[in-house]
N, C-alpha and C. Protein backbone atom coordinates (compact mmCIF):
# COMPACT_ATOMS: atom_id res chain seq x y z
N UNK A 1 1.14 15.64 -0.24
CA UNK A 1 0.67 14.29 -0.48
C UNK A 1 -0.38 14.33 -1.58
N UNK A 2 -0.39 13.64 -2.64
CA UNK A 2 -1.08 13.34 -3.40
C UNK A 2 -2.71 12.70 -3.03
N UNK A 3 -3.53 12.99 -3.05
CA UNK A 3 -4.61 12.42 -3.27
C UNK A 3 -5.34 12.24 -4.05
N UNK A 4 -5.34 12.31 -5.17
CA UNK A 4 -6.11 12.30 -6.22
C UNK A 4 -5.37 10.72 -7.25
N UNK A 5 -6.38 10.03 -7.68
CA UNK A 5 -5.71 8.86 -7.79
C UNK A 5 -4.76 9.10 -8.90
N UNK A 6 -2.75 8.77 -8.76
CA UNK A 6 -2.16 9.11 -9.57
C UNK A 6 -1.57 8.10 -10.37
N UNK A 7 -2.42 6.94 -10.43
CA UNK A 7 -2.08 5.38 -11.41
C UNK A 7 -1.76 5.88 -12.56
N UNK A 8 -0.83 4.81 -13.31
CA UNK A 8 -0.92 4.88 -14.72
C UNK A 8 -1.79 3.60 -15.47
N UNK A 9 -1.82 2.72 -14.40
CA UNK A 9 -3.01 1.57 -14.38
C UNK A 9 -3.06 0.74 -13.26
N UNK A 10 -4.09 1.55 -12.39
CA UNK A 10 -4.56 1.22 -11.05
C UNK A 10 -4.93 -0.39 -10.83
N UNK A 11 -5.93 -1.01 -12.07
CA UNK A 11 -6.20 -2.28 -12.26
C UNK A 11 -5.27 -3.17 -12.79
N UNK A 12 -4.07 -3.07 -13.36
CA UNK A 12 -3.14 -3.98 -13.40
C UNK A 12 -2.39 -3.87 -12.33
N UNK A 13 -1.97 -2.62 -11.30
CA UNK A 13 -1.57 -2.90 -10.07
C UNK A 13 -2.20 -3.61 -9.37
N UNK A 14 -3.45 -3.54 -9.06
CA UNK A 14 -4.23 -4.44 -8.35
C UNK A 14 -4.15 -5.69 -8.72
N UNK A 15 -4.20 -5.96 -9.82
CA UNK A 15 -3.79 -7.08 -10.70
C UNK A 15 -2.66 -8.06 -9.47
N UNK A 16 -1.50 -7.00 -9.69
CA UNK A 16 -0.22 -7.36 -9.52
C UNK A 16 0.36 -7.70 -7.74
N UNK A 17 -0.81 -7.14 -7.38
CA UNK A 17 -1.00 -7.46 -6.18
C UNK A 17 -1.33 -8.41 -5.79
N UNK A 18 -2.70 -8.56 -6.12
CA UNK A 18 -3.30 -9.73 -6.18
C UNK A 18 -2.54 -11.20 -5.95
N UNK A 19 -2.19 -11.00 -7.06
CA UNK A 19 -1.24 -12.37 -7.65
C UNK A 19 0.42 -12.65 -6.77
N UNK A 20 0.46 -11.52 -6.20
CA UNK A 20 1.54 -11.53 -5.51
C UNK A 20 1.38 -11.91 -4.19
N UNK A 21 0.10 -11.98 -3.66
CA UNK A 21 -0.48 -12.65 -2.54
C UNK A 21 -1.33 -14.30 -2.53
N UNK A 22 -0.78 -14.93 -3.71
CA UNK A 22 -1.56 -16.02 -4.39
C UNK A 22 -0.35 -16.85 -3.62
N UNK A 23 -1.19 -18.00 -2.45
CA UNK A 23 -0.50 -18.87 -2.40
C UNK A 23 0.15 -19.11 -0.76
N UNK A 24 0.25 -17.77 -0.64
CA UNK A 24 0.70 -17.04 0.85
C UNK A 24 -0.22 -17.09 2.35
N UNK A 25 0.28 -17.38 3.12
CA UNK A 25 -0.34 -17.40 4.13
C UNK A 25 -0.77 -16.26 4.83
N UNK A 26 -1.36 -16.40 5.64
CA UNK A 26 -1.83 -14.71 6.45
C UNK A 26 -0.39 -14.06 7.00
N UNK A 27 0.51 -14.59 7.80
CA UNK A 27 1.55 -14.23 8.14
C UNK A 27 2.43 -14.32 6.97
N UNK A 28 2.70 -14.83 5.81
CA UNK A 28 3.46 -14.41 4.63
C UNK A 28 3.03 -13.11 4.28
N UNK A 29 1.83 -12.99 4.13
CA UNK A 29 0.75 -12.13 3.42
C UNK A 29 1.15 -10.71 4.22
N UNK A 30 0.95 -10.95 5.37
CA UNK A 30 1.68 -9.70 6.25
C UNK A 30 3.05 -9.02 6.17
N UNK A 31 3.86 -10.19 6.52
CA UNK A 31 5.42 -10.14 6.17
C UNK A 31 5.48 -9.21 4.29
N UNK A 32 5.29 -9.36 3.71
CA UNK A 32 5.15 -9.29 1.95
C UNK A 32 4.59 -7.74 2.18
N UNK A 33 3.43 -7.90 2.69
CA UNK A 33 3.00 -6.50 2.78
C UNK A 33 3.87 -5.07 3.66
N UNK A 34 4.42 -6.02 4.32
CA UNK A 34 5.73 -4.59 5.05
C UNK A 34 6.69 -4.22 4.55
N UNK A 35 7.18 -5.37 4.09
CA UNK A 35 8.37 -5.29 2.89
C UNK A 35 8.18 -4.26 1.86
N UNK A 36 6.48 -4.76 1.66
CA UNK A 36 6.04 -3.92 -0.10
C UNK A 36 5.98 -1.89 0.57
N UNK A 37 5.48 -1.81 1.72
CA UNK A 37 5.12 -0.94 2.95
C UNK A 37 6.41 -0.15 2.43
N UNK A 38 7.52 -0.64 3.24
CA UNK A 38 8.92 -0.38 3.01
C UNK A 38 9.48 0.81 2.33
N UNK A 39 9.84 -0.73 0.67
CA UNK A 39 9.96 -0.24 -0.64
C UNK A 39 9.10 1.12 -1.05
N UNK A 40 8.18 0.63 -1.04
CA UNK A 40 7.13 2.17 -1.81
C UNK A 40 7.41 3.66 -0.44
N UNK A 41 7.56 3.15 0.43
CA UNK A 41 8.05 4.63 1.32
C UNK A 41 9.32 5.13 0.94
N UNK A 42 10.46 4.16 0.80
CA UNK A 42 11.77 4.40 -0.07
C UNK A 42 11.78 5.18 -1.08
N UNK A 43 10.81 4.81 -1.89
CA UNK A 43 10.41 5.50 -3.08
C UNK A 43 9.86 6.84 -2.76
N UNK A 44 8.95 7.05 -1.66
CA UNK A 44 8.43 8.97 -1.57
C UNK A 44 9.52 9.19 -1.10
N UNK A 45 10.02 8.84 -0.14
CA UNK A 45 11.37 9.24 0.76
C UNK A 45 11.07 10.85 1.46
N UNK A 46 10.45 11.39 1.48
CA UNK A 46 9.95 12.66 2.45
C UNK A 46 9.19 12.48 3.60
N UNK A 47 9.86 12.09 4.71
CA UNK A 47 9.25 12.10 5.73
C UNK A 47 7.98 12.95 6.52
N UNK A 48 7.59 14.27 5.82
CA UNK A 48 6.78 14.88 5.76
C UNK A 48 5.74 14.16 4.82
N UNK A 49 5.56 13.67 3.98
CA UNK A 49 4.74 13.43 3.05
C UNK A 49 4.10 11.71 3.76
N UNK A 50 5.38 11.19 3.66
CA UNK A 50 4.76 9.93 4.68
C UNK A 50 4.01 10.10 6.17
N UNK A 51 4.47 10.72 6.63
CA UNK A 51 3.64 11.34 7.96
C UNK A 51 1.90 11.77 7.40
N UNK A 52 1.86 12.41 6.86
CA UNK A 52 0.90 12.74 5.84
C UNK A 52 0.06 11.25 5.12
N UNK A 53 0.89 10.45 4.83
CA UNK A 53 0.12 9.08 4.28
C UNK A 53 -0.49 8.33 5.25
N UNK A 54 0.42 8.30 6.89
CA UNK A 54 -0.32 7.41 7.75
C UNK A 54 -0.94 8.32 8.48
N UNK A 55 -0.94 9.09 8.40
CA UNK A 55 -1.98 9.94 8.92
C UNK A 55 -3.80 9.82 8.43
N UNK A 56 -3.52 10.13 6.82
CA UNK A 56 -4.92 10.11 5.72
C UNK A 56 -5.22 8.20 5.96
N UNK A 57 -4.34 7.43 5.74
CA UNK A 57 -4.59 6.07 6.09
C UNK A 57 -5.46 6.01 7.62
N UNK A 58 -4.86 6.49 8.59
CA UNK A 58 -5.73 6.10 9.60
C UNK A 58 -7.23 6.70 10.09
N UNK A 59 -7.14 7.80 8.98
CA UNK A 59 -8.47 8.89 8.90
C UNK A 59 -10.01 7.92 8.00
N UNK A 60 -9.43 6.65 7.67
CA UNK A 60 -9.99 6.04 6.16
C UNK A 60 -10.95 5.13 7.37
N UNK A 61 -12.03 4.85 6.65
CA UNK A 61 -12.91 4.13 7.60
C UNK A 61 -12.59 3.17 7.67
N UNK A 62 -12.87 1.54 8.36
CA UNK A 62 -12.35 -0.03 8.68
C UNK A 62 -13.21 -0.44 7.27
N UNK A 63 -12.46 -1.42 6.77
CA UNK A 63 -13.32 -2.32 5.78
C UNK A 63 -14.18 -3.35 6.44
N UNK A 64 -15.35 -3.58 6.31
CA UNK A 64 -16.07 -4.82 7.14
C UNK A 64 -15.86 -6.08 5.71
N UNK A 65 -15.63 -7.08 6.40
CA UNK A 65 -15.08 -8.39 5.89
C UNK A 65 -16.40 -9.47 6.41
């Protein structure tokens, strides 16, 4: 698993995110985000490596809002 940030432009993804949640409701917003969840696991496709992602994901501290 990669950890080290491997963007080719981290801030226009964010960007792209962003904007892709413009408009959406909390439950769209959710729905969109599993879908997106999905796709990008499709893309590692190594079940070892994803095991590895929700793993380091759930190791990450809570964001306070």
């Amino acid at each position: 698993m990669k950890q080290n940030p491997h963007f080719q432009d981290a801030d226009a993804f964010y960007e792209q995110l962003l904007d892709a949640h413009a408009g959406l409701s909390r439950e769209e917003a959710e729905l969109f985000n599993a879908r997106l969840i999905l796709l990008l696991a499709n893309q590692v496709g190594e079940a070892r490596v994803l095991k590895e992602c929700i793993d380091a994901a759930r190791q990450l501290p809570p964001t306070t809002a």
